[in-house]
Protein backbone atom coordinates (compact mmCIF):
# COMPACT_ATOMS: atom_id res chain seq x y z
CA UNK A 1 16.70 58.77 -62.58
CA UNK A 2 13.97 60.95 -60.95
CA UNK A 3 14.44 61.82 -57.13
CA UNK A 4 11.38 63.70 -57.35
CA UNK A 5 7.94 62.78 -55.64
CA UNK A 6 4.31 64.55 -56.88
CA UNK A 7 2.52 66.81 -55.26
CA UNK A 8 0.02 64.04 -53.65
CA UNK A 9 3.03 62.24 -51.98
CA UNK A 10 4.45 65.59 -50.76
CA UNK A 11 0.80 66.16 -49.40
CA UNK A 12 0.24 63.20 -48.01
CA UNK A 13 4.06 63.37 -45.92
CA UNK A 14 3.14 67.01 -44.70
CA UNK A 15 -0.40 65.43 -43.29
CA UNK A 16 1.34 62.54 -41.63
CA UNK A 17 4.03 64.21 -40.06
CA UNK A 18 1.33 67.09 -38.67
CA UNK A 19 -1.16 64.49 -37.10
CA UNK A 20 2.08 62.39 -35.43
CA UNK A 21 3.60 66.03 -34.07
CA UNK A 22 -0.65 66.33 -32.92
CA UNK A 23 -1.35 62.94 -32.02
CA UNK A 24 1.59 60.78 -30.44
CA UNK A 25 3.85 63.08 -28.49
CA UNK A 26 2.41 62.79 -24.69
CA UNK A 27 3.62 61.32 -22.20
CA UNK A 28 6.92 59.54 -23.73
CA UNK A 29 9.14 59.67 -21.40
CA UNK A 30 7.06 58.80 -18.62
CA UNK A 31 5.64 55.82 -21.07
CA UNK A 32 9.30 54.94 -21.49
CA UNK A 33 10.33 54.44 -18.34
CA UNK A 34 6.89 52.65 -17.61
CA UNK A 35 7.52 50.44 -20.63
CA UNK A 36 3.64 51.33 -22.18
CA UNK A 37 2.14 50.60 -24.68
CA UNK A 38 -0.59 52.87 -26.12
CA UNK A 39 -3.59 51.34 -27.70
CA UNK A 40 -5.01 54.54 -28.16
CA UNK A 41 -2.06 56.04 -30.42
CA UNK A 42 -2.14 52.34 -32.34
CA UNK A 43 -5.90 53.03 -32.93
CA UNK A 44 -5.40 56.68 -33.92
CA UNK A 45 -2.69 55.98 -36.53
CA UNK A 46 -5.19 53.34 -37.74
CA UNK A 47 -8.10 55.30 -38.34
CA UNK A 48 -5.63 58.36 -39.96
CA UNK A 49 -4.82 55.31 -42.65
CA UNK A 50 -1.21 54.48 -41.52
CA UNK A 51 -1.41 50.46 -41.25
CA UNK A 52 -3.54 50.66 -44.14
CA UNK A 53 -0.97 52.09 -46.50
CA UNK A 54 0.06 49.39 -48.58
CA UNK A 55 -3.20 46.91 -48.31
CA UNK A 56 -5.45 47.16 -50.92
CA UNK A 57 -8.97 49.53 -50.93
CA UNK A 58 -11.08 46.28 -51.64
CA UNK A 59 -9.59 45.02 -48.08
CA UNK A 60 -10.00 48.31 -46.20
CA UNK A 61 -6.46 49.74 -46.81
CA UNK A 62 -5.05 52.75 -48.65
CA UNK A 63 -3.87 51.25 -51.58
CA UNK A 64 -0.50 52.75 -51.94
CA UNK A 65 3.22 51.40 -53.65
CA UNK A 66 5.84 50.67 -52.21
CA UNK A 67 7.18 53.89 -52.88
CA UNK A 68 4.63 55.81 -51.04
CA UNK A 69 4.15 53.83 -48.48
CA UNK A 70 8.04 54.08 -47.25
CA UNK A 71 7.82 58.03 -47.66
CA UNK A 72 4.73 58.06 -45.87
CA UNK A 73 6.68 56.05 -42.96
CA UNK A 74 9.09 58.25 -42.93
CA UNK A 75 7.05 61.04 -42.42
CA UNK A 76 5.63 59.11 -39.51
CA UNK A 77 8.89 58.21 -38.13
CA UNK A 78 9.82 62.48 -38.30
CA UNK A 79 6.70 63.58 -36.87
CA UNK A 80 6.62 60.88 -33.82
CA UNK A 81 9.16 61.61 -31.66
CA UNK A 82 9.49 58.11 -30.57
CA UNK A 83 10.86 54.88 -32.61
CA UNK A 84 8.31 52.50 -30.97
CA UNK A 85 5.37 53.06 -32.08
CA UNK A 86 6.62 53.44 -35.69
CA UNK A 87 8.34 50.18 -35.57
CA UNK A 88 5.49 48.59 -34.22
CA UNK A 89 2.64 49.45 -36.60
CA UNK A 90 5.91 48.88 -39.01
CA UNK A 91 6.00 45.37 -38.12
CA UNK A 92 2.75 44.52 -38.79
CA UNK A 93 2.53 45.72 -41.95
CA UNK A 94 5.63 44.64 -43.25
CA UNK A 95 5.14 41.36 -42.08
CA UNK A 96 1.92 39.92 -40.86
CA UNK A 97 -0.16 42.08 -44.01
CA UNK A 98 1.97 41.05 -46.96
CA UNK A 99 2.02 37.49 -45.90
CA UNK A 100 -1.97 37.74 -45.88
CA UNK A 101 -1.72 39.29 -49.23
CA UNK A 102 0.96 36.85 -50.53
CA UNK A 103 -0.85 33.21 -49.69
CA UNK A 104 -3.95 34.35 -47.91
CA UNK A 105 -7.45 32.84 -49.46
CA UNK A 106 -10.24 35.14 -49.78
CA UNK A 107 -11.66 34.61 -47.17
CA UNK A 108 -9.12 35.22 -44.50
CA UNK A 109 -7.75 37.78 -46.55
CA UNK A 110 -11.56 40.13 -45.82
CA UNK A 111 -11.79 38.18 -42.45
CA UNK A 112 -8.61 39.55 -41.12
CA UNK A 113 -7.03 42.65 -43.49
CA UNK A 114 -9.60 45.25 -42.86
CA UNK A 115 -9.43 44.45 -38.94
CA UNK A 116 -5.94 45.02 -39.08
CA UNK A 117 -5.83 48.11 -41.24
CA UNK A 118 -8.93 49.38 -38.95
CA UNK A 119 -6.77 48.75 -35.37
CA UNK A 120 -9.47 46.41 -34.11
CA UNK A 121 -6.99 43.79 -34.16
CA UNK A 122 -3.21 44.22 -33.71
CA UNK A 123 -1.00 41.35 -35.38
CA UNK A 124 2.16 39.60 -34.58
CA UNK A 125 4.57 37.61 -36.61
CA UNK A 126 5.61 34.38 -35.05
CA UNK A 127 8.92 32.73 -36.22
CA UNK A 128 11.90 33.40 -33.83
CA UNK A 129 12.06 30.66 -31.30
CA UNK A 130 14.23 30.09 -27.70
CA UNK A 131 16.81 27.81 -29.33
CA UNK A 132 17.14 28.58 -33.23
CA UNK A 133 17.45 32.79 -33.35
CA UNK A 134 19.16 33.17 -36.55
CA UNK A 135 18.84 29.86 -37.57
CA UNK A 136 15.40 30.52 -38.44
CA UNK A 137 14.63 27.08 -40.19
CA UNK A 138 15.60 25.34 -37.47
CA UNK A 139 11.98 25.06 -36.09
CA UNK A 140 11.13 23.07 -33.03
CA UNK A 141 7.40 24.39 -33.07
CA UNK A 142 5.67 21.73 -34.71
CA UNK A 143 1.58 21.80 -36.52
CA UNK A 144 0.43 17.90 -36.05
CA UNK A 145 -2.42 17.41 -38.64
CA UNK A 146 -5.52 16.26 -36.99
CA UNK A 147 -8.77 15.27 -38.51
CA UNK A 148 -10.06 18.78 -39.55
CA UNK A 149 -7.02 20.63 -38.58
CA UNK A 150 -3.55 20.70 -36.78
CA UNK A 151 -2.37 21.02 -33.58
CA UNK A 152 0.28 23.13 -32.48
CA UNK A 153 2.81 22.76 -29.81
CA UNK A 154 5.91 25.30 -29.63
CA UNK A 155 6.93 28.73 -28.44
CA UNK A 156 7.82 31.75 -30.26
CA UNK A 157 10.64 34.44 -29.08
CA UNK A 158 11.07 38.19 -28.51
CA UNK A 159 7.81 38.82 -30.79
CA UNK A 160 7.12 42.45 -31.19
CA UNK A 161 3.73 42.65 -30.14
CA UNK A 162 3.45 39.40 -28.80
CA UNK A 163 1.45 40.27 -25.44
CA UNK A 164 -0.93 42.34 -27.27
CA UNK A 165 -1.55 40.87 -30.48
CA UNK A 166 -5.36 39.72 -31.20
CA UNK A 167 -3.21 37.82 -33.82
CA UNK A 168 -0.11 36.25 -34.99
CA UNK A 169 1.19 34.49 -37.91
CA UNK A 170 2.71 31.63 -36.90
CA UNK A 171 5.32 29.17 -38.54
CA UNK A 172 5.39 25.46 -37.69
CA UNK A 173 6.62 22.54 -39.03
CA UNK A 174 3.84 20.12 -40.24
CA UNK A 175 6.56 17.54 -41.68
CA UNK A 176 9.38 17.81 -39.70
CA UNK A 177 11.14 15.26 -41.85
CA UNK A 178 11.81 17.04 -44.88
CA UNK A 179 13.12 19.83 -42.79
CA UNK A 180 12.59 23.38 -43.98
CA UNK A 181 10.48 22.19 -47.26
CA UNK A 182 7.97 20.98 -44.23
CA UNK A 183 7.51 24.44 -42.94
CA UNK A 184 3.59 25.51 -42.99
CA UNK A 185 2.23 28.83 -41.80
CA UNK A 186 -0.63 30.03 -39.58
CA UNK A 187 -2.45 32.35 -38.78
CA UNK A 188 -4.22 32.08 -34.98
CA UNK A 189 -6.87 34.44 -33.48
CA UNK A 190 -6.23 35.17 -29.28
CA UNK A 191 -8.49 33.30 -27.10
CA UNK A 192 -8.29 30.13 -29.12
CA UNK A 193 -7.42 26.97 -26.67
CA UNK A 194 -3.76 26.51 -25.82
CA UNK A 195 -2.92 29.61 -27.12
CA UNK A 196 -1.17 32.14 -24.83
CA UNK A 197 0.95 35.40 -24.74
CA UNK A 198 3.92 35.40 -21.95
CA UNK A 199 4.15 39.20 -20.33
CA UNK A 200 5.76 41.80 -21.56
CA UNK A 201 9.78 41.36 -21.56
CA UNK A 202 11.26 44.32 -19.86
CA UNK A 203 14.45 45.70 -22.54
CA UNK A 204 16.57 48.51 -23.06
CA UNK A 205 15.13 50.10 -25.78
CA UNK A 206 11.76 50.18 -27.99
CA UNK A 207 10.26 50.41 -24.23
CA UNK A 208 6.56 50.77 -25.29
CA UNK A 209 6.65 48.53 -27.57
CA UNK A 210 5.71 45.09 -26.25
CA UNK A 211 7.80 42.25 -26.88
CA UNK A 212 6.91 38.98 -25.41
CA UNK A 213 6.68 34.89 -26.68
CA UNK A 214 3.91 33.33 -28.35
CA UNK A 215 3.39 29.83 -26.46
CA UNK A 216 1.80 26.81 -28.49
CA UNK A 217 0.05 24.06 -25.68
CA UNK A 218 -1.75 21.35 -27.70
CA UNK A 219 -3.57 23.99 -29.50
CA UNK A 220 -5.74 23.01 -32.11
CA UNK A 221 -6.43 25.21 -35.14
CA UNK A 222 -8.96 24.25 -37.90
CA UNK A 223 -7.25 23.55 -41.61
CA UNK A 224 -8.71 26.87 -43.06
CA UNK A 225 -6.22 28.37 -40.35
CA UNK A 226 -3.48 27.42 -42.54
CA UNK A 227 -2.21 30.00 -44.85
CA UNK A 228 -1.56 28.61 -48.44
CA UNK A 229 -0.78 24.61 -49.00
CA UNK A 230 1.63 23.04 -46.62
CA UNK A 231 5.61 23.58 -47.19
CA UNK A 232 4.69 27.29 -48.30
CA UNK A 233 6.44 28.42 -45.13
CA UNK A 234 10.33 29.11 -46.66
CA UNK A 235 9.29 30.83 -49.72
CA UNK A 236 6.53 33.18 -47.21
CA UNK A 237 8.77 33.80 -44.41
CA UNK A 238 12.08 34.64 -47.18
CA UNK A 239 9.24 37.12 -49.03
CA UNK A 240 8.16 38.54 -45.79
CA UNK A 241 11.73 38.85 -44.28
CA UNK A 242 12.80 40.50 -47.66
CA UNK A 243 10.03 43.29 -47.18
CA UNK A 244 10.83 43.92 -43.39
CA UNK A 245 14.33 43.81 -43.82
CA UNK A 246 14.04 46.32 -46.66
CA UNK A 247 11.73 48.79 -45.10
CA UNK A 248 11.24 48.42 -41.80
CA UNK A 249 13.74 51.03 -40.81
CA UNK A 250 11.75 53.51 -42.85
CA UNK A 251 10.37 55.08 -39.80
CA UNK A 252 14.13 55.46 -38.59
CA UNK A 253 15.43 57.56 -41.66
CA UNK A 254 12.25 60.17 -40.44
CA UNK A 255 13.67 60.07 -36.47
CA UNK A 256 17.18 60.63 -38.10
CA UNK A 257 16.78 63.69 -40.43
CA UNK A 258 14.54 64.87 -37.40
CA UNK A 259 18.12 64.20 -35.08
CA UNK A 260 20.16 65.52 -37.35
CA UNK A 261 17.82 68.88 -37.48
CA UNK A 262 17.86 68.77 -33.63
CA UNK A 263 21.34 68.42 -33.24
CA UNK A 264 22.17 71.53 -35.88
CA UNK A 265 20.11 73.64 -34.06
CA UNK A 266 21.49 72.76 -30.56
CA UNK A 267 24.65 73.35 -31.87
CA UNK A 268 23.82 76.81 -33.37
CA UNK A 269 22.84 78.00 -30.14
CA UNK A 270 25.01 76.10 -27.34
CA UNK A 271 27.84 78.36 -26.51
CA UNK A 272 31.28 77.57 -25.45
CA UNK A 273 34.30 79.82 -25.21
CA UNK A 274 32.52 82.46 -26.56
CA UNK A 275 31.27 81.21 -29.76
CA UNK A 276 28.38 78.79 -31.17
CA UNK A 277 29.77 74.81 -30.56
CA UNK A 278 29.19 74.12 -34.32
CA UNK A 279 32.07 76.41 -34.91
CA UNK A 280 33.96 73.41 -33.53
CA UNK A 281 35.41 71.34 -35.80
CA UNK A 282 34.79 68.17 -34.03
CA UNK A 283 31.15 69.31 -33.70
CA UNK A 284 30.77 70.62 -37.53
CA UNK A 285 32.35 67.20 -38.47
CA UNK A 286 30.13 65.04 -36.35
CA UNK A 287 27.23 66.97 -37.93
CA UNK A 288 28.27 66.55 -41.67
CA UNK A 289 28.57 62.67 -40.69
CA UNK A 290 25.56 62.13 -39.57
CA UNK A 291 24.31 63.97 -42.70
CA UNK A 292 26.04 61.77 -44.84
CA UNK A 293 24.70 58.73 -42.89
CA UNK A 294 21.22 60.05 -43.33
CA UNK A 295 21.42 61.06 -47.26
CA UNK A 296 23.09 56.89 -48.05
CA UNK A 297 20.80 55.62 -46.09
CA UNK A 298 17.57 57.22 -47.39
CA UNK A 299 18.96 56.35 -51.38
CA UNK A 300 19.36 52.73 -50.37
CA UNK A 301 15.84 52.47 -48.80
CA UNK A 302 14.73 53.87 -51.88
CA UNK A 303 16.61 52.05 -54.22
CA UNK A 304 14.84 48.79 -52.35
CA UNK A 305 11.35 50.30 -52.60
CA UNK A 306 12.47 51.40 -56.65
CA UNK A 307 13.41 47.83 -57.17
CA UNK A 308 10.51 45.75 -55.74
CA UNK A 309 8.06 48.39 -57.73
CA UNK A 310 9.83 47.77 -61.01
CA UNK A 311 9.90 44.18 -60.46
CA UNK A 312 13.52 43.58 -59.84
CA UNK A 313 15.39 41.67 -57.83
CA UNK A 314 15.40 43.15 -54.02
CA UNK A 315 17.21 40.63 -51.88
CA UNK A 316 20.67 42.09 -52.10
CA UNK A 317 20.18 45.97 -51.48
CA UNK A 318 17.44 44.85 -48.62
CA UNK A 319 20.18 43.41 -47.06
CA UNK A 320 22.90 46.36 -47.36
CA UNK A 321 19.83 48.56 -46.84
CA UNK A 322 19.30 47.20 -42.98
CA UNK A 323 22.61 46.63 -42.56
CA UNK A 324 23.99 50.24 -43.65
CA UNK A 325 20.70 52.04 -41.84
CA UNK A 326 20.59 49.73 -38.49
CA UNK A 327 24.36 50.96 -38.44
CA UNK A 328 24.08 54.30 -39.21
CA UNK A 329 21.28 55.11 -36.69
CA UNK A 330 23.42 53.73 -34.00
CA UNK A 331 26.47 55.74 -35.20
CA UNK A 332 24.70 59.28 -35.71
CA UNK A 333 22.31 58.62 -32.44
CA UNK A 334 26.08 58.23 -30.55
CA UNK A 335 26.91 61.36 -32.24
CA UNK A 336 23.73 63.21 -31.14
CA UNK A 337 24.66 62.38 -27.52
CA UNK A 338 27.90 63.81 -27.96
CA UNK A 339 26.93 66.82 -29.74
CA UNK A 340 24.21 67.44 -26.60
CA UNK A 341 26.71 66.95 -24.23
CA UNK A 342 25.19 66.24 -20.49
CA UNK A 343 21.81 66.66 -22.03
CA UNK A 344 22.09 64.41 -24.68
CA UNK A 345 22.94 61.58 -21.36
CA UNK A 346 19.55 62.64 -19.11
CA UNK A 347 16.32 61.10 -20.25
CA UNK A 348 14.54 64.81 -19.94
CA UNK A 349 15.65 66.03 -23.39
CA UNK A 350 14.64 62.50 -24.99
CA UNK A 351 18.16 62.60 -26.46
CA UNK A 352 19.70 59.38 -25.23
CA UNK A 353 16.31 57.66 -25.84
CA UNK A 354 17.64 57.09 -29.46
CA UNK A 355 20.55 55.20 -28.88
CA UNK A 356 19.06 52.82 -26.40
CA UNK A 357 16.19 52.35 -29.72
CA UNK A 358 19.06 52.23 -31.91
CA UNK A 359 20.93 49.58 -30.58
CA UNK A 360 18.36 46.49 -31.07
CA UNK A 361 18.02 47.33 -34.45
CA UNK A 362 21.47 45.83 -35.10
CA UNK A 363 19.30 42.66 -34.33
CA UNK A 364 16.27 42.82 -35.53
CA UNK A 365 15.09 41.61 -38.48
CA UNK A 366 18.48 39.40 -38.94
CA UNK A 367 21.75 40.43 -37.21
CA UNK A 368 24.36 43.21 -38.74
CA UNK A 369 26.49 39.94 -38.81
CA UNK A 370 23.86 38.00 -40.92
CA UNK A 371 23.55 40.77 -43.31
CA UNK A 372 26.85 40.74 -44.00
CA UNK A 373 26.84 36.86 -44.58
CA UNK A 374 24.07 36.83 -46.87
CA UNK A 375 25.51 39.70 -48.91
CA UNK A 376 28.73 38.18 -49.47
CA UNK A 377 27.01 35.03 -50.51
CA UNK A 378 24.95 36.84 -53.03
CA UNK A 379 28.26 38.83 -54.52
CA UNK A 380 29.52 34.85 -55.14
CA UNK A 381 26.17 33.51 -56.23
């Protein structure tokens, strides 16, 4: 096994994490507390080539694996000092892209790929709804066909991105009696009749990211809307789910080895009874935790990315991969704050600003508890 990476994936981290340290840095704790979102830093990452990693040259992306792409999101989640943005653009790409790529004709696939690997158009991925959550099948948002179309009627819940999405791909169900098997997907452009964004939800953490619903009114959509033939909606979501499950907490291994650095060197020179604070076992402990959190959870995000590039099976390890990491970063973010002390609890040092990130992503993207149910179902499958 080769832990290694070449000298054009080294490059290409030390060039990400020096235009995020250049780049996305202002203003966050004022844009925090405000709850902003930056279009300007979305754009910037954009035209550096971040939401283009993994898309294809032909459709205005980078072209990279797997492989590369979750080191190179790492690098961005080290060199912004923020987990918002990261898990934003992280979203989209992990989600609303490889669903394009997966079922997407031609046509939508060069109407809508390049805009979204460009940042002209940011895009959202509709499927959580007010009444289902976990049960994601469950759908209520329904796609009646019409004579040259469908129309939608439905909402969609606590969608990252939702208010400021250009836009989303939605999943309705366009034969609600065959249950999930009559689960279509969408994808719908802003501005379109009947389709509207609610505001931005205020929430503890992920502040400038915005969250928000996606709200279906007897919004018609023309067929070539649709996204592969009807009932292709369970096998797209489970394939998109399986990518963002896997790798959207790539960003978060780059904020935690950039924690862990933080909270070494804090501890080197805090003082206390006359001698550095790491000299304290409880803090030296706390500090070779959090490293060991960091090191499993980086081998299991790349044991994912290893798998899906070798064509193996990914759906187990994506699952102990978000479970373990979502875990972890809430564990070692705790540990931060204790290792800081009173400055790890004031939002001036941008210490405690971690945790409150951490703590949704024990949600996200299927709850810790849902993690664990699917993995013991696949140890008995």
């Amino acid at each position: 096994m080769d832990f290694s990476w070449t000298d054009e994936q080294l490059a290409l981290r030390r060039q990400i994490i020096s235009f995020a340290e250049e780049n996305l840095n202002d203003n966050l704790v004022d844009d925090d507390r405000a709850g902003r979102f930056s279009r300007s830093k979305w754009k910037a990452c954009a035209e550096f080539g971040i939401q283009g990693l993994n898309v294809p040259v032909a459709y205005g992306g980078q072209g990279h694996d797997i492989l590369t792409t979750v080191f190179a999101l790492e690098a961005l989640g080290y060199g912004c000092r923020e987990n918002s943005l990261p898990f934003a653009i992280g979203s989209q790409l992990l989600s609303v892209q490889p669903a394009l790529l997966k079922v997407g004709s031609e046509e939508q696939k060069n109407q809508y790929l390049p805009a979204l690997c460009s940042g002209e158009f940011i895009g959202a991925f509709g499927i959580t709804e007010p009444e289902t959550g976990s049960d994601t099948y469950a759908l209520q948002t329904t796609a009646t066909p019409r004579s040259g179309g469908y129309v939608l009627n439905g909402r969609k819940s606590y969608i990252t991105s939702a208010p400021v999405a250009d836009v989303a791909v939605v999943f309705a169900s366009t034969k609600p009696e065959l249950g999930r098997w009559g689960i279509s997907a969408f994808i719908v452009e802003r501005g379109i009749a009947g389709f509207r964004a609610s505001p931005v939800r205020d929430k503890m953490g992920m502040r400038t990211t915005p969250m928000g619903d996606l709200i279906f009114e007897e919004c018609f959509v023309p067929e070539s809307c649709r996204l592969g033939p009807e009932g292709v909606g369970v096998s797209l979501f489970a394939t998109a789910m399986e990518s963002e499950r896997g790798y959207i907490f790539a960003t978060q291994i780059g904020r935690m080895e950039r924690q862990l650095e933080e909270s070494v060197r804090y501890a080197e020179e805090r003082r206390a009874f006359d001698q550095p604070i790491n000299e304290f076992q409880s803090v030296s402990n706390r500090l070779a935790d959090m490293k060991l959190r960091l090191e499993t959870a980086r081998m299991l995000l790349h044991k994912v990315a290893w798998l899906e590039q070798t064509g193996q099976p990914v759906m187990l390890t994506a699952a102990l991969a978000k479970l373990h990491i979502s875990e972890c970063l809430v564990e070692s973010s705790l540990d931060a704050i204790r290792i800081h002390g009173a400055r790890g609890y004031v939002t001036e040092f941008e210490v405690e600003r971690d945790l409150r990130d951490a703590v949704g992503g024990l949600i996200y993207s299927g709850t810790s508890d849902i993690q664990r149910n699917l993995i013991a179902r696949l140890l008995s499958s």
